[in-house]
Protein backbone atom coordinates (compact mmCIF):
# COMPACT_ATOMS: atom_id res chain seq x y z
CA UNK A 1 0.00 0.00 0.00
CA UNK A 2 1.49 3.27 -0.95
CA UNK A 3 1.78 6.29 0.84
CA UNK A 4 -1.11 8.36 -0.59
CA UNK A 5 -3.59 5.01 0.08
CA UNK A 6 -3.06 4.89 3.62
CA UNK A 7 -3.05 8.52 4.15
CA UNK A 8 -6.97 8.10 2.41
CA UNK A 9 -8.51 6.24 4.86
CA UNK A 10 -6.70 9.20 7.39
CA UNK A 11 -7.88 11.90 5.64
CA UNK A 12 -11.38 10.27 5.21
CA UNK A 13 -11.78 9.45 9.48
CA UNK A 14 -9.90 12.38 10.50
CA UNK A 15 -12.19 14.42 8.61
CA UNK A 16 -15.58 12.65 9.06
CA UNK A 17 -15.51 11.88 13.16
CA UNK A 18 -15.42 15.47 14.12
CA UNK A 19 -16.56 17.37 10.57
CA UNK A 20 -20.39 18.71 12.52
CA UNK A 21 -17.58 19.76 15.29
CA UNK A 22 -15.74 21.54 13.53
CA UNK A 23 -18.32 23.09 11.52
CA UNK A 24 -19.87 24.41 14.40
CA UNK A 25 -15.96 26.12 15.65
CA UNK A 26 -15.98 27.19 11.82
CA UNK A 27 -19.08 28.77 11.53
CA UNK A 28 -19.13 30.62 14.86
CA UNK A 29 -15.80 31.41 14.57
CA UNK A 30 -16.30 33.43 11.02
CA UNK A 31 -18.98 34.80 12.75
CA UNK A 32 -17.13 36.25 16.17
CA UNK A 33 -14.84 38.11 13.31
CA UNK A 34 -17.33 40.34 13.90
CA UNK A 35 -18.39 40.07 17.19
CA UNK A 36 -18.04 43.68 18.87
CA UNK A 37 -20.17 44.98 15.67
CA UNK A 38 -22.57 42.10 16.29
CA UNK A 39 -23.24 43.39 19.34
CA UNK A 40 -23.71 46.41 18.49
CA UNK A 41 -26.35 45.55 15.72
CA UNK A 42 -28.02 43.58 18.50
CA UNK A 43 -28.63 46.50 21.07
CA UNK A 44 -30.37 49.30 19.25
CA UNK A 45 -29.12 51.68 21.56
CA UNK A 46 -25.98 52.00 20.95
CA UNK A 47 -26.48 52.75 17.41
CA UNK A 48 -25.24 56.24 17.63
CA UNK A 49 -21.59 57.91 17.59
CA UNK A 50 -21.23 60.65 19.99
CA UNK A 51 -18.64 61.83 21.83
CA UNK A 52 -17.56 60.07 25.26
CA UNK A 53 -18.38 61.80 28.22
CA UNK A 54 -19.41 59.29 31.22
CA UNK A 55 -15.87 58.87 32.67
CA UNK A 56 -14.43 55.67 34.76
CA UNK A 57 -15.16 56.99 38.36
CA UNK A 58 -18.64 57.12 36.91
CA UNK A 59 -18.62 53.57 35.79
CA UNK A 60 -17.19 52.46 39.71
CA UNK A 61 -20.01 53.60 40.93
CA UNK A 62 -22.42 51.61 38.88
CA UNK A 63 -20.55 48.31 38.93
CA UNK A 64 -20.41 49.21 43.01
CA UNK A 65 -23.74 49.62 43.38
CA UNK A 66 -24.14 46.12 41.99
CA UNK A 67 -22.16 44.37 43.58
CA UNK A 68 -20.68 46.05 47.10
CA UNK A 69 -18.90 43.00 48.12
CA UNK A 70 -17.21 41.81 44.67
CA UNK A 71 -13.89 40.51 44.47
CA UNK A 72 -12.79 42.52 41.88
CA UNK A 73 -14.07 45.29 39.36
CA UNK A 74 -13.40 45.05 35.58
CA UNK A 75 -13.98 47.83 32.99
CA UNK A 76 -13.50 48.46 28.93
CA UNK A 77 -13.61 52.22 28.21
CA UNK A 78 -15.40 52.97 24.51
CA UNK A 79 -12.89 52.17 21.50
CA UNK A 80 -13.98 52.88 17.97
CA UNK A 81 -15.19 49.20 17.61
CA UNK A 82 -17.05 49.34 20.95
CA UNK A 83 -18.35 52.89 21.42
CA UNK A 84 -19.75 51.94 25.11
CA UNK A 85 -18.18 51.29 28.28
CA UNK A 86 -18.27 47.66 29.09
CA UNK A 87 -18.37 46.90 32.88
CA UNK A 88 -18.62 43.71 35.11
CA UNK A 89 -17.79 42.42 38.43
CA UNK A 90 -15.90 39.25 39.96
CA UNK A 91 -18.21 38.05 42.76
CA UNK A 92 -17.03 36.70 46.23
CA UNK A 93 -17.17 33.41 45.64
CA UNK A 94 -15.14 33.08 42.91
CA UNK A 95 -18.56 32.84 40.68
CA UNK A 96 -19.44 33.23 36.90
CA UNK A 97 -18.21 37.20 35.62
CA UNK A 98 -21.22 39.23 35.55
CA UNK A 99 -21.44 42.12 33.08
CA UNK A 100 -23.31 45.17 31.40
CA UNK A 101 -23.13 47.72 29.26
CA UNK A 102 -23.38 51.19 29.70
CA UNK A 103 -23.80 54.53 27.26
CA UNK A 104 -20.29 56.47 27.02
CA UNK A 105 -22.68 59.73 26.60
CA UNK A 106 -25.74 59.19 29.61
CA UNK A 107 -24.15 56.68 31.65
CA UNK A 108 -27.48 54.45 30.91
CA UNK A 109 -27.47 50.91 31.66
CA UNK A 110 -28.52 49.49 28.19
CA UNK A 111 -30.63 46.32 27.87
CA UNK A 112 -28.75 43.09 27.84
CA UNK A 113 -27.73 41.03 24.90
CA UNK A 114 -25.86 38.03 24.77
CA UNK A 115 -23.97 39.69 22.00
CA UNK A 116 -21.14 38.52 19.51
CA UNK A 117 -19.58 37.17 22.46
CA UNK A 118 -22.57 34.45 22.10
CA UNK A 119 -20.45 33.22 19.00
CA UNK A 120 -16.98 33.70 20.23
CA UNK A 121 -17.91 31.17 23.46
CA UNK A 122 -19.86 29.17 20.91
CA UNK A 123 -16.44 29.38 18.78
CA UNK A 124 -13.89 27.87 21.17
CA UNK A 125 -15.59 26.14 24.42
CA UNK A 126 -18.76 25.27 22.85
CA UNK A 127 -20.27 26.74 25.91
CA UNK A 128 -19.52 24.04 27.68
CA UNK A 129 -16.59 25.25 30.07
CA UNK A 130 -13.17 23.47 30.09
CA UNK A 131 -14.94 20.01 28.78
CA UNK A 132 -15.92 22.10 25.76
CA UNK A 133 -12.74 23.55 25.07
CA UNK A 134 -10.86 20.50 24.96
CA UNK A 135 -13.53 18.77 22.68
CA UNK A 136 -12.80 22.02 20.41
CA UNK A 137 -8.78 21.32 20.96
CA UNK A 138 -9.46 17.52 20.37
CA UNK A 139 -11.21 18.84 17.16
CA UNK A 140 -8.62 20.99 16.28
CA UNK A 141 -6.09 18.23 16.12
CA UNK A 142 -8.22 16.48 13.78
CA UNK A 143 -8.42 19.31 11.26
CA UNK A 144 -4.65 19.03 11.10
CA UNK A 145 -4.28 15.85 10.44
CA UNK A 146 -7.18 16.25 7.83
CA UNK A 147 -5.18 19.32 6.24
CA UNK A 148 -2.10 17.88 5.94
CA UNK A 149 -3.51 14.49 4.62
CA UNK A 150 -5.60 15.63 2.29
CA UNK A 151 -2.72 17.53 0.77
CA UNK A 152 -0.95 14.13 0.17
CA UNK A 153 -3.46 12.39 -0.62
CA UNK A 154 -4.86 14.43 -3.78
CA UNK A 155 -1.48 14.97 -5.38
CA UNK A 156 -2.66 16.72 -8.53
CA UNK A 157 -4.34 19.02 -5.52
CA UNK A 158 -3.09 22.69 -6.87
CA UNK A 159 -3.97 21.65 -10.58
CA UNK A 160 -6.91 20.51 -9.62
CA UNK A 161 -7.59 23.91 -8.09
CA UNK A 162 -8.23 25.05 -11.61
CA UNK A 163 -11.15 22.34 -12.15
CA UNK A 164 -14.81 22.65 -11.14
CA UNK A 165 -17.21 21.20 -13.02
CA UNK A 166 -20.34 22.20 -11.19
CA UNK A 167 -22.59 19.96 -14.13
CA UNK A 168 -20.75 17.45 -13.52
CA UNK A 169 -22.11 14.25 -12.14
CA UNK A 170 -23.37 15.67 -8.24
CA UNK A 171 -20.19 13.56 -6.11
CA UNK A 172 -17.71 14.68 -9.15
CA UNK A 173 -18.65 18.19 -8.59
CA UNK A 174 -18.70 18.34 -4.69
CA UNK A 175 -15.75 16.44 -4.90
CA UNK A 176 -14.52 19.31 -7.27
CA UNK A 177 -15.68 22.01 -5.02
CA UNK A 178 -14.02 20.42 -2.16
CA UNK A 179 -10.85 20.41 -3.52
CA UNK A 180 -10.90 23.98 -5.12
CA UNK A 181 -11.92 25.20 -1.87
CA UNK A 182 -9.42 23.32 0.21
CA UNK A 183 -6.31 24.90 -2.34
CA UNK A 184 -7.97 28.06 -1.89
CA UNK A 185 -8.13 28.60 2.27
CA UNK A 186 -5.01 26.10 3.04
CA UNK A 187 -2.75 28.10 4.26
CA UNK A 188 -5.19 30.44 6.09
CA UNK A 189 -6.90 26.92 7.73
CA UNK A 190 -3.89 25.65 8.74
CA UNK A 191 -2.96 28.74 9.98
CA UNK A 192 -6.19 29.01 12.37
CA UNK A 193 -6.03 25.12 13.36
CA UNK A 194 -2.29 25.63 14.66
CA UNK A 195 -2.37 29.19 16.29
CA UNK A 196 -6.06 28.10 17.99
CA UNK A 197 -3.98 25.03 19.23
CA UNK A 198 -1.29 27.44 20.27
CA UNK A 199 -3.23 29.59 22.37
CA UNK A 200 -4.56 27.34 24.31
CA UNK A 201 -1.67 25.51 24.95
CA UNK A 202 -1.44 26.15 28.60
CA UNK A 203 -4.93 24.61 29.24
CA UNK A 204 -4.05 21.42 27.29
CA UNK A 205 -0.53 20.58 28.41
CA UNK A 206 -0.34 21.44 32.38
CA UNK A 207 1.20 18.78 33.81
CA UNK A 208 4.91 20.73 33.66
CA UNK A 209 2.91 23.75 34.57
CA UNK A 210 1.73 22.74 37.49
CA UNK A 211 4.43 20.86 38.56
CA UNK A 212 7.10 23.70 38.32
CA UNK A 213 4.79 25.91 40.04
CA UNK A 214 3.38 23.67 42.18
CA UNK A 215 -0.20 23.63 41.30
CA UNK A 216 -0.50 27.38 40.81
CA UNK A 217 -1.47 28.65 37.01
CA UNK A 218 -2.68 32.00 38.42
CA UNK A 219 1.69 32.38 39.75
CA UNK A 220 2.87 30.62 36.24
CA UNK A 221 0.52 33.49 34.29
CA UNK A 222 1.52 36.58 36.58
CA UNK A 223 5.36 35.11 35.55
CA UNK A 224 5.21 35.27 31.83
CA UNK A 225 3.19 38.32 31.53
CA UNK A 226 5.52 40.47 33.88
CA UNK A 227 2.19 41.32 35.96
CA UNK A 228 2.17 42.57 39.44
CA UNK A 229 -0.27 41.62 42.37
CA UNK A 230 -0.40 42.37 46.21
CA UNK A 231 -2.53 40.77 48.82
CA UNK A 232 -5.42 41.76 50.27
CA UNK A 233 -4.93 43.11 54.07
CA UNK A 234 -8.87 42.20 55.52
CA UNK A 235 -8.84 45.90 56.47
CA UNK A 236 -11.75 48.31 55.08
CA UNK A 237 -10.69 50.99 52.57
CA UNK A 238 -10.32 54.65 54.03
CA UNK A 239 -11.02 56.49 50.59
CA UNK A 240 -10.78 56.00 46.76
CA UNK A 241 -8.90 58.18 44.48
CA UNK A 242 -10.16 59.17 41.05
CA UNK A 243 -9.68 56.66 38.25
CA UNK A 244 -9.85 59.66 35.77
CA UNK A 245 -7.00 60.91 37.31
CA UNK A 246 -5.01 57.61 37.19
CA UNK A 247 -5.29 57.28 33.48
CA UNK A 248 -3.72 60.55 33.31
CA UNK A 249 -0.71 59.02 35.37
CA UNK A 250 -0.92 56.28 32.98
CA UNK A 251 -0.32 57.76 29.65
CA UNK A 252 2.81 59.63 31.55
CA UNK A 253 4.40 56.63 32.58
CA UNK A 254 3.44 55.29 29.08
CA UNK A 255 5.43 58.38 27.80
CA UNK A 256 2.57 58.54 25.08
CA UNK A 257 -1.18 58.95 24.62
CA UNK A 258 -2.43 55.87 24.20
CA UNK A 259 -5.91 54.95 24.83
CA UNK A 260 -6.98 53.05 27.80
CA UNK A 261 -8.08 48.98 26.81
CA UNK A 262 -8.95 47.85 30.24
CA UNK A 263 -9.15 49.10 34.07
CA UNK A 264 -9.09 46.00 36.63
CA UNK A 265 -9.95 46.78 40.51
CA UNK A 266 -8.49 44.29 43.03
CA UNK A 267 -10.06 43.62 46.22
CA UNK A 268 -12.36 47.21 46.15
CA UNK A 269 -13.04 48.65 49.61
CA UNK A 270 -9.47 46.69 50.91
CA UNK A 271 -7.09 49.10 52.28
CA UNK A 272 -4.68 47.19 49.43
CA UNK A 273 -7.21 47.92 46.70
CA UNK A 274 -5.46 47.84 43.50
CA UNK A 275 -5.95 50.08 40.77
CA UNK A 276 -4.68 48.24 37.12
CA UNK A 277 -4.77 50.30 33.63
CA UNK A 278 -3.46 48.52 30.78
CA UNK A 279 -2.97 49.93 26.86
CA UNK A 280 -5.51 49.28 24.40
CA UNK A 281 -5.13 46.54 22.08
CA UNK A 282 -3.57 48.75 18.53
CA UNK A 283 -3.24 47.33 14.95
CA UNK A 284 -0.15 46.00 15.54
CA UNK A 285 0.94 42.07 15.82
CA UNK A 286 2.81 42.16 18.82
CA UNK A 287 0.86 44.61 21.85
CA UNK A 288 3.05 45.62 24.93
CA UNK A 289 0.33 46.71 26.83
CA UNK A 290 2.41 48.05 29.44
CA UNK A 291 -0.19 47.23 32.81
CA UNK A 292 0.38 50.73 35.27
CA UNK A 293 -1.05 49.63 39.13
CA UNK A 294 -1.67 52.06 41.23
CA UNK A 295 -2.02 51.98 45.16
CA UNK A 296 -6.93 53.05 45.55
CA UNK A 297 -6.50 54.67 48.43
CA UNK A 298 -3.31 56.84 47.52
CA UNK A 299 -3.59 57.08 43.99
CA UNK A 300 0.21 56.33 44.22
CA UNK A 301 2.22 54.37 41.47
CA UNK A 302 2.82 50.93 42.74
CA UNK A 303 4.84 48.75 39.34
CA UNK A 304 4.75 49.79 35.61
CA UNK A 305 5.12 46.28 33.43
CA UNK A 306 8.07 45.64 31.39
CA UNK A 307 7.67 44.84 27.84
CA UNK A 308 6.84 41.67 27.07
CA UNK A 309 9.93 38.95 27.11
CA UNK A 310 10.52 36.81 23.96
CA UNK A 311 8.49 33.85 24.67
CA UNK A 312 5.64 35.62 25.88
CA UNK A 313 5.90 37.91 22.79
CA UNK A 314 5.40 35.04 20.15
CA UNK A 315 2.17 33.97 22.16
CA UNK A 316 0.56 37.58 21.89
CA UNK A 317 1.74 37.60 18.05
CA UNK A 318 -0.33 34.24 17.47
CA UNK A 319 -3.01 35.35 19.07
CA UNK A 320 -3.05 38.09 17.12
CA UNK A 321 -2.77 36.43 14.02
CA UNK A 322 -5.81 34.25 15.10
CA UNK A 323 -8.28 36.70 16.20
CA UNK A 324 -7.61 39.65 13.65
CA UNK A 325 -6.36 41.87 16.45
CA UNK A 326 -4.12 43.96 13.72
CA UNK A 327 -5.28 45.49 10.44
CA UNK A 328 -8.63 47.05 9.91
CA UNK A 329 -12.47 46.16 8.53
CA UNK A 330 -10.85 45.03 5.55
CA UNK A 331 -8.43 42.38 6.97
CA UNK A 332 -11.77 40.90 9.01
CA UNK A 333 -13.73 40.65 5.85
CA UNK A 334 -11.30 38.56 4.51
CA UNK A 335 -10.97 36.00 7.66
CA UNK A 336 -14.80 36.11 7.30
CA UNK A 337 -14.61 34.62 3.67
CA UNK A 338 -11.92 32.43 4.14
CA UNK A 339 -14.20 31.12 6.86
CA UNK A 340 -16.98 30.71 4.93
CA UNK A 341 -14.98 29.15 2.49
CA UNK A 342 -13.94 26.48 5.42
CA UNK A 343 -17.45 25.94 6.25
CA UNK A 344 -18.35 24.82 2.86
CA UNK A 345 -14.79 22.71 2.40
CA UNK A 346 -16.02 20.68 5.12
CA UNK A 347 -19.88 20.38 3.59
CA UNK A 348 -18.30 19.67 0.62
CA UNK A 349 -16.42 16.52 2.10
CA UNK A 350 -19.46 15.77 3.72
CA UNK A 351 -21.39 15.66 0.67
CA UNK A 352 -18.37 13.50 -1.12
CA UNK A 353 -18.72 11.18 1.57
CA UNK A 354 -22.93 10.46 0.75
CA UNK A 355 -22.65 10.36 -2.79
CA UNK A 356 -20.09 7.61 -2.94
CA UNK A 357 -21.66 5.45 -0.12
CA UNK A 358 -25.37 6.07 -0.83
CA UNK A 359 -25.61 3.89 -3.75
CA UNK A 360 -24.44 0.86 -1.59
CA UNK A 361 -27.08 0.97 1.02
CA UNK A 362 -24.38 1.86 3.45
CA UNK A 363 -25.64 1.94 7.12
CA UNK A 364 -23.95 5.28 7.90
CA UNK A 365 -25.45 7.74 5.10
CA UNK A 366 -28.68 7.99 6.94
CA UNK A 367 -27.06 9.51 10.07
CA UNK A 368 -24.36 11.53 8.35
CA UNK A 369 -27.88 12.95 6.00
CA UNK A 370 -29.49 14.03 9.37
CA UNK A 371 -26.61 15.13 10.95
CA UNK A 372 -25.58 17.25 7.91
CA UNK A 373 -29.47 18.99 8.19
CA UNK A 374 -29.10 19.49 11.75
CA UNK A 375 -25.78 20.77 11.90
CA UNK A 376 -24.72 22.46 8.61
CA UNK A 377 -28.31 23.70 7.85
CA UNK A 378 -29.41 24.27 11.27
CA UNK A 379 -26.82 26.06 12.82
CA UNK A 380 -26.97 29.54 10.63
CA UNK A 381 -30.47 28.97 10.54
CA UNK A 382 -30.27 28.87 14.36
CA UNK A 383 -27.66 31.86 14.50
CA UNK A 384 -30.03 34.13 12.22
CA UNK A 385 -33.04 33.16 14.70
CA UNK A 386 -30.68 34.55 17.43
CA UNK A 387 -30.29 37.91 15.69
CA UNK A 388 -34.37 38.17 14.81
CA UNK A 389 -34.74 37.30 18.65
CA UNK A 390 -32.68 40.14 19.82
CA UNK A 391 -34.67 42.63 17.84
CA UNK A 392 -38.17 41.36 18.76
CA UNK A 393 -37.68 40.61 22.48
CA UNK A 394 -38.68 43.64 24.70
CA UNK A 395 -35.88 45.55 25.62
CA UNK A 396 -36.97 45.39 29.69
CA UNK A 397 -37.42 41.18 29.26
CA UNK A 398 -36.46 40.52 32.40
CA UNK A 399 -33.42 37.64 31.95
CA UNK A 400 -33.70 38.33 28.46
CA UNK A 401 -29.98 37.30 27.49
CA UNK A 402 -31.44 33.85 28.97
CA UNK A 403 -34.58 34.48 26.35
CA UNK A 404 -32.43 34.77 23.57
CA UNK A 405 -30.14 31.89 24.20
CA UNK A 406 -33.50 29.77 24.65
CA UNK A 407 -34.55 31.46 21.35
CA UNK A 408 -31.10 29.46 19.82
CA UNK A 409 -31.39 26.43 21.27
CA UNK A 410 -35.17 26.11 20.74
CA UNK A 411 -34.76 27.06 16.61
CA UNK A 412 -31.36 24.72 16.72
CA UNK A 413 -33.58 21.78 17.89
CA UNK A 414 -36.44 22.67 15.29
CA UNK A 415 -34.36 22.18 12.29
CA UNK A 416 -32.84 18.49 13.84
CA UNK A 417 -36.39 17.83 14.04
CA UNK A 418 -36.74 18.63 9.82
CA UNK A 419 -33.65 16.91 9.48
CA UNK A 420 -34.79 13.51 10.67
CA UNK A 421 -38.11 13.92 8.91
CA UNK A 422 -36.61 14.83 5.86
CA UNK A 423 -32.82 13.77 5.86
CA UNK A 424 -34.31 10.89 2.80
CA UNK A 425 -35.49 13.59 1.01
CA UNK A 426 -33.91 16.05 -1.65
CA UNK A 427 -36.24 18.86 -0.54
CA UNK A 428 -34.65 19.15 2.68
CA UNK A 429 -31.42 21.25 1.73
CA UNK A 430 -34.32 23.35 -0.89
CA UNK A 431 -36.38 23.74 2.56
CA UNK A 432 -33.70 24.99 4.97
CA UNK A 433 -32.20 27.73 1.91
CA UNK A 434 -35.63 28.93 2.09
CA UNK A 435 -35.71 29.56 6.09
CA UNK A 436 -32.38 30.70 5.82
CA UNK A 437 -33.09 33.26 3.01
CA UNK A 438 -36.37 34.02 4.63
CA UNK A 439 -34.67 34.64 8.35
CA UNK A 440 -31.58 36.71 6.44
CA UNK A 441 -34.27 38.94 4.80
CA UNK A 442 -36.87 39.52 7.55
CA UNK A 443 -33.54 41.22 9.66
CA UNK A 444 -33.09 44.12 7.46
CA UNK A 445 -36.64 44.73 7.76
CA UNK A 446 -36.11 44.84 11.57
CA UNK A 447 -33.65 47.30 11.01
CA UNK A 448 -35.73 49.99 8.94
CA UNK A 449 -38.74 49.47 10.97
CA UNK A 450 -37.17 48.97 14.44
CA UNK A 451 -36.73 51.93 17.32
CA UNK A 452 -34.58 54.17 16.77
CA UNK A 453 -31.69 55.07 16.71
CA UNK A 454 -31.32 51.25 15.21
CA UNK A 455 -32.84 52.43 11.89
CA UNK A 456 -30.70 51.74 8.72
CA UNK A 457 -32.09 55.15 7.50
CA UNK A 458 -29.94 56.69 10.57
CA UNK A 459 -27.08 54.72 9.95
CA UNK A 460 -26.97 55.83 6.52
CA UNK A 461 -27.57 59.31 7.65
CA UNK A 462 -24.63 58.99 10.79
CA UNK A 463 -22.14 57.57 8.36
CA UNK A 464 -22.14 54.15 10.44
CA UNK A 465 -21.24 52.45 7.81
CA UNK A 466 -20.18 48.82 9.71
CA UNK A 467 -23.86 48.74 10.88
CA UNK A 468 -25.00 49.61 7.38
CA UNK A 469 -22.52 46.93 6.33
CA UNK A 470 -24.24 44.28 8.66
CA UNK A 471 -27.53 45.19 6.82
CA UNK A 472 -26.55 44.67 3.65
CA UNK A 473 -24.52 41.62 4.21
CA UNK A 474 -27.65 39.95 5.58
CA UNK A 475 -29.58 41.03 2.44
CA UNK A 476 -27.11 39.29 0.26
CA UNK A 477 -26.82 36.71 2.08
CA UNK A 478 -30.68 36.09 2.01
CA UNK A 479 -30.80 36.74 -1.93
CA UNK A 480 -28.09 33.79 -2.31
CA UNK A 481 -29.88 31.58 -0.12
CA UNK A 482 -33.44 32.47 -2.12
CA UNK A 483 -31.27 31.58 -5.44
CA UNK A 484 -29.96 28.30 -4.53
CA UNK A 485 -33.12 27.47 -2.86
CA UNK A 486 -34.48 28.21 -6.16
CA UNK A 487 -31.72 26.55 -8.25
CA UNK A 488 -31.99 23.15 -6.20
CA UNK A 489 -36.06 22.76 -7.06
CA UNK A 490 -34.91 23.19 -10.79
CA UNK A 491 -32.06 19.83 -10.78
CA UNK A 492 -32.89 17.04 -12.73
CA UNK A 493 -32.73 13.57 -10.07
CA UNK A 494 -30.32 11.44 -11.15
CA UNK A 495 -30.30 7.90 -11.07
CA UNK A 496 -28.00 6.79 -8.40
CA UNK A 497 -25.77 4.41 -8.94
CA UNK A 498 -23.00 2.91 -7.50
CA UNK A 499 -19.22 2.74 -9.58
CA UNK A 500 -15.60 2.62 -9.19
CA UNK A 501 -14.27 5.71 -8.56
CA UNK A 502 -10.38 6.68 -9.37
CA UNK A 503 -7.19 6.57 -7.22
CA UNK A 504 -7.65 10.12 -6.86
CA UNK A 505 -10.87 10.75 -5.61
CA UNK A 506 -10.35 9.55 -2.06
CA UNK A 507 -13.48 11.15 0.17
């Protein structure tokens, strides 16, 4: 058996055992590119640019009124992606992170949303906690192996980059658009499987961690990053300096005028409350952010970080090179193609995989049919069910972030339902183009009808041109669906029928 045959039956399992998986990473991955936008689109509210003026002492006071007795205080000033202050709170016992928004002009509390952030959790822990992200890293490993076998395996795989024959007999052409679509995003996918790998490295491989450090990640992380961290004294806070005033102390000992990414409070109301201001991420690879502490109480400087040392400087550069943390709108659209373009790779292998078993009455095609419904179909249909819900729920819903979750779940569920009914059918891909189309079209229509100042009319007249972007995305998106809806009800059946196929179409 030669090399390329065993690395088939590889690239086949590798690919097949954790393809819905991966899909799912895909998929809400692509989406998260544009998460802080996302969740923008999602609150109405905050559909306006005006200048800042609620400042971080104001900000204290609403996360303190919350929660009194928190463990720590956490804050995001407004940034031209996210022109809001995000705030939240580390409760006592060590808890879930609470959170809410707030507007950087009234100092409102704004309705809650789950948010992009839905779709970045969805992305890499599945929202399942740490089991979650190590079925994503598990998944991860897979895609590798897939990648790099599936480049052996289809040796003619950059000349056949220039074939796609989309007449062609239906497994020819899948198999067709599989390859043309694996040439196309390789380097980019293997980029994302290996640097999501990378950056999560610490949470796979602890055992020399923990060992060296003695069972303490939270010393090993304080190490690498140069950060600095005092105890709490069990002694009640005599006064609190201005945070305003800190961040002007910050940007000195910056030596430049950098904007402010994040504002930590340790221990508030300790008499060794902890002040932290760190740099905002820039459009750079690598990001000193150059943490400043400062002393509550005093408002004195306590430890300005160091730059970054080597090791710790090649993590921060692949996770930048992951998440899209340098470049601009541009550089996000195209991660957002290229992970479209992964989304329908793996379909596409998926689809391979049924047409050359479903002539033979193979056991499995019924289950990977349903499970391609459920998964490939129902998840965007699921995701643009989100987006509808966050528009039509009242913006007072009591637990409404819980509301729109259900709204996910509950949609997700619906289209396994259609799935099993249907996964014998040829109507059922026609059927879920025409929800999806349907879904993608109804939310522009939320838009120009919706309370203001969510209106696409007052985008358009704001120059806001990323929520206008979101708009009109959705509106293609929905016209492509309606098309191939369209186009599927129009194919001739063919006979199926089972036949040899060549050394080089391995699936």
């Amino acid at each position: 058996m030669s090399l390329r045959q065993s690395m088939s039956g590889l690239h086949t399992w590798a690919g097949l055992l954790v393809s819905w998986i991966l899909f799912v990473v895909l998929f809400s991955g692509t989406v998260a590119v544009f998460d802080k936008e996302l969740t923008r689109w999602m609150t109405p509210q905050l559909h306006k640019l005006e200048q800042v003026k609620v400042g971080a002492d104001q900000v204290r006071e609403l996360i303190a009124l919350r929660a009194p007795k928190a463990h720590g205080y956490w804050m995001h000033p407004p940034t031209e992606r996210m022109p809001y202050w995000t705030a939240g709170w580390e409760p006592a016992d060590f808890s879930e992170f609470q959170s809410f928004l707030v507007d950087a002009q009234s100092g409102e509390v704004l309705p809650r949303t789950v948010g992009g952030n839905f779709f970045l959790e969805l992305h890499y822990e599945l929202h399942g906690g740490i089991l979650g992200l190590y079925v994503v890293g598990v998944a991860g490993v897979f895609m590798l192996v897939a990648l790099v076998s599936g480049v052996i395996v289809h040796r003619r795989i950059f000349k056949d980059f220039f074939t796609l024959r989309p007449k062609a007999a239906r497994q020819r052409a899948w198999l067709d658009a599989h390859n043309v679509l694996g040439v196309l995003g390789l380097p980019f996918h293997l980029l994302m499987a290996y640097t999501g790998l990378a950056i999560f490295i610490t949470f796979y491989m602890t055992a020399g961690i923990k060992v060296a450090y003695k069972n303490d990640m939270e010393h090993f992380f304080h190490d690498v990053q140069g950060a600095f961290d005092r105890e709490a004294l069990g002694k009640p806070a005599k006064a609190t300096k201005s945070i305003d005033n800190m961040i002007l102390k910050a940007r000195e000992a910056w030596g430049d005028d950098s904007q402010v990414g994040w504002i930590n409070i340790e221990n508030p109301g300790d008499a060794a409350a902890m002040v932290q201001i760190r740099k905002t991420i820039d459009k750079s690879m690598v990001n000193d952010q150059r943490t400043v502490s400062f002393d509550s109480g005093s408002g004195a400087l306590l430890h300005v970080q160091k730059p970054y040392k080597p090791g710790y400087k090649t993590y921060a550069w692949l996770t930048a090179l992951h998440m899209a943390q340098f470049g601009n709108e541009l550089l996000r659209v195209m991660y957002f193609v290229l992970g479209l373009v992964g989304c329908v790779m793996v379909f596409g292998g998926l689809q391979v995989w049924v047409s050359k078993r479903e002539g033979r009455g193979h056991r499995g095609v019924a289950l990977v049919r349903t499970l391609n419904g459920a998964v490939c179909g129902g998840l965007p249909i699921a995701s643009l069910g989100l987006l509808a819900a966050s528009r039509l729920l009242p913006a007072d819903l009591l637990q409404r972030t819980r509301w729109e979750a259900t709204a996910f779940v509950v949609i997700w569920l619906l289209a396994l339902a259609h799935a099993l009914l249907r996964r014998g059918s040829r109507s059922m891909a026609r059927e879920q183009f025409a929800a999806l189309a349907a879904l993608a079209l109804l939310l522009p229509v939320l838009s120009l009808f919706g309370p203001e100042p969510g209106r696409v009319t007052t985008h358009v007249a704001n120059g806001d041109w990323m929520m206008v972007g979101i708009d009109l995305g959705l509106l293609l998106i929905g016209g492509l669906c309606a098309f191939l809806g369209w186009r599927l009800g129009q194919e001739r059946v063919e006979p199926t029928r089972a036949r040899r196929v060549r050394n080089e179409e391995y699936a």
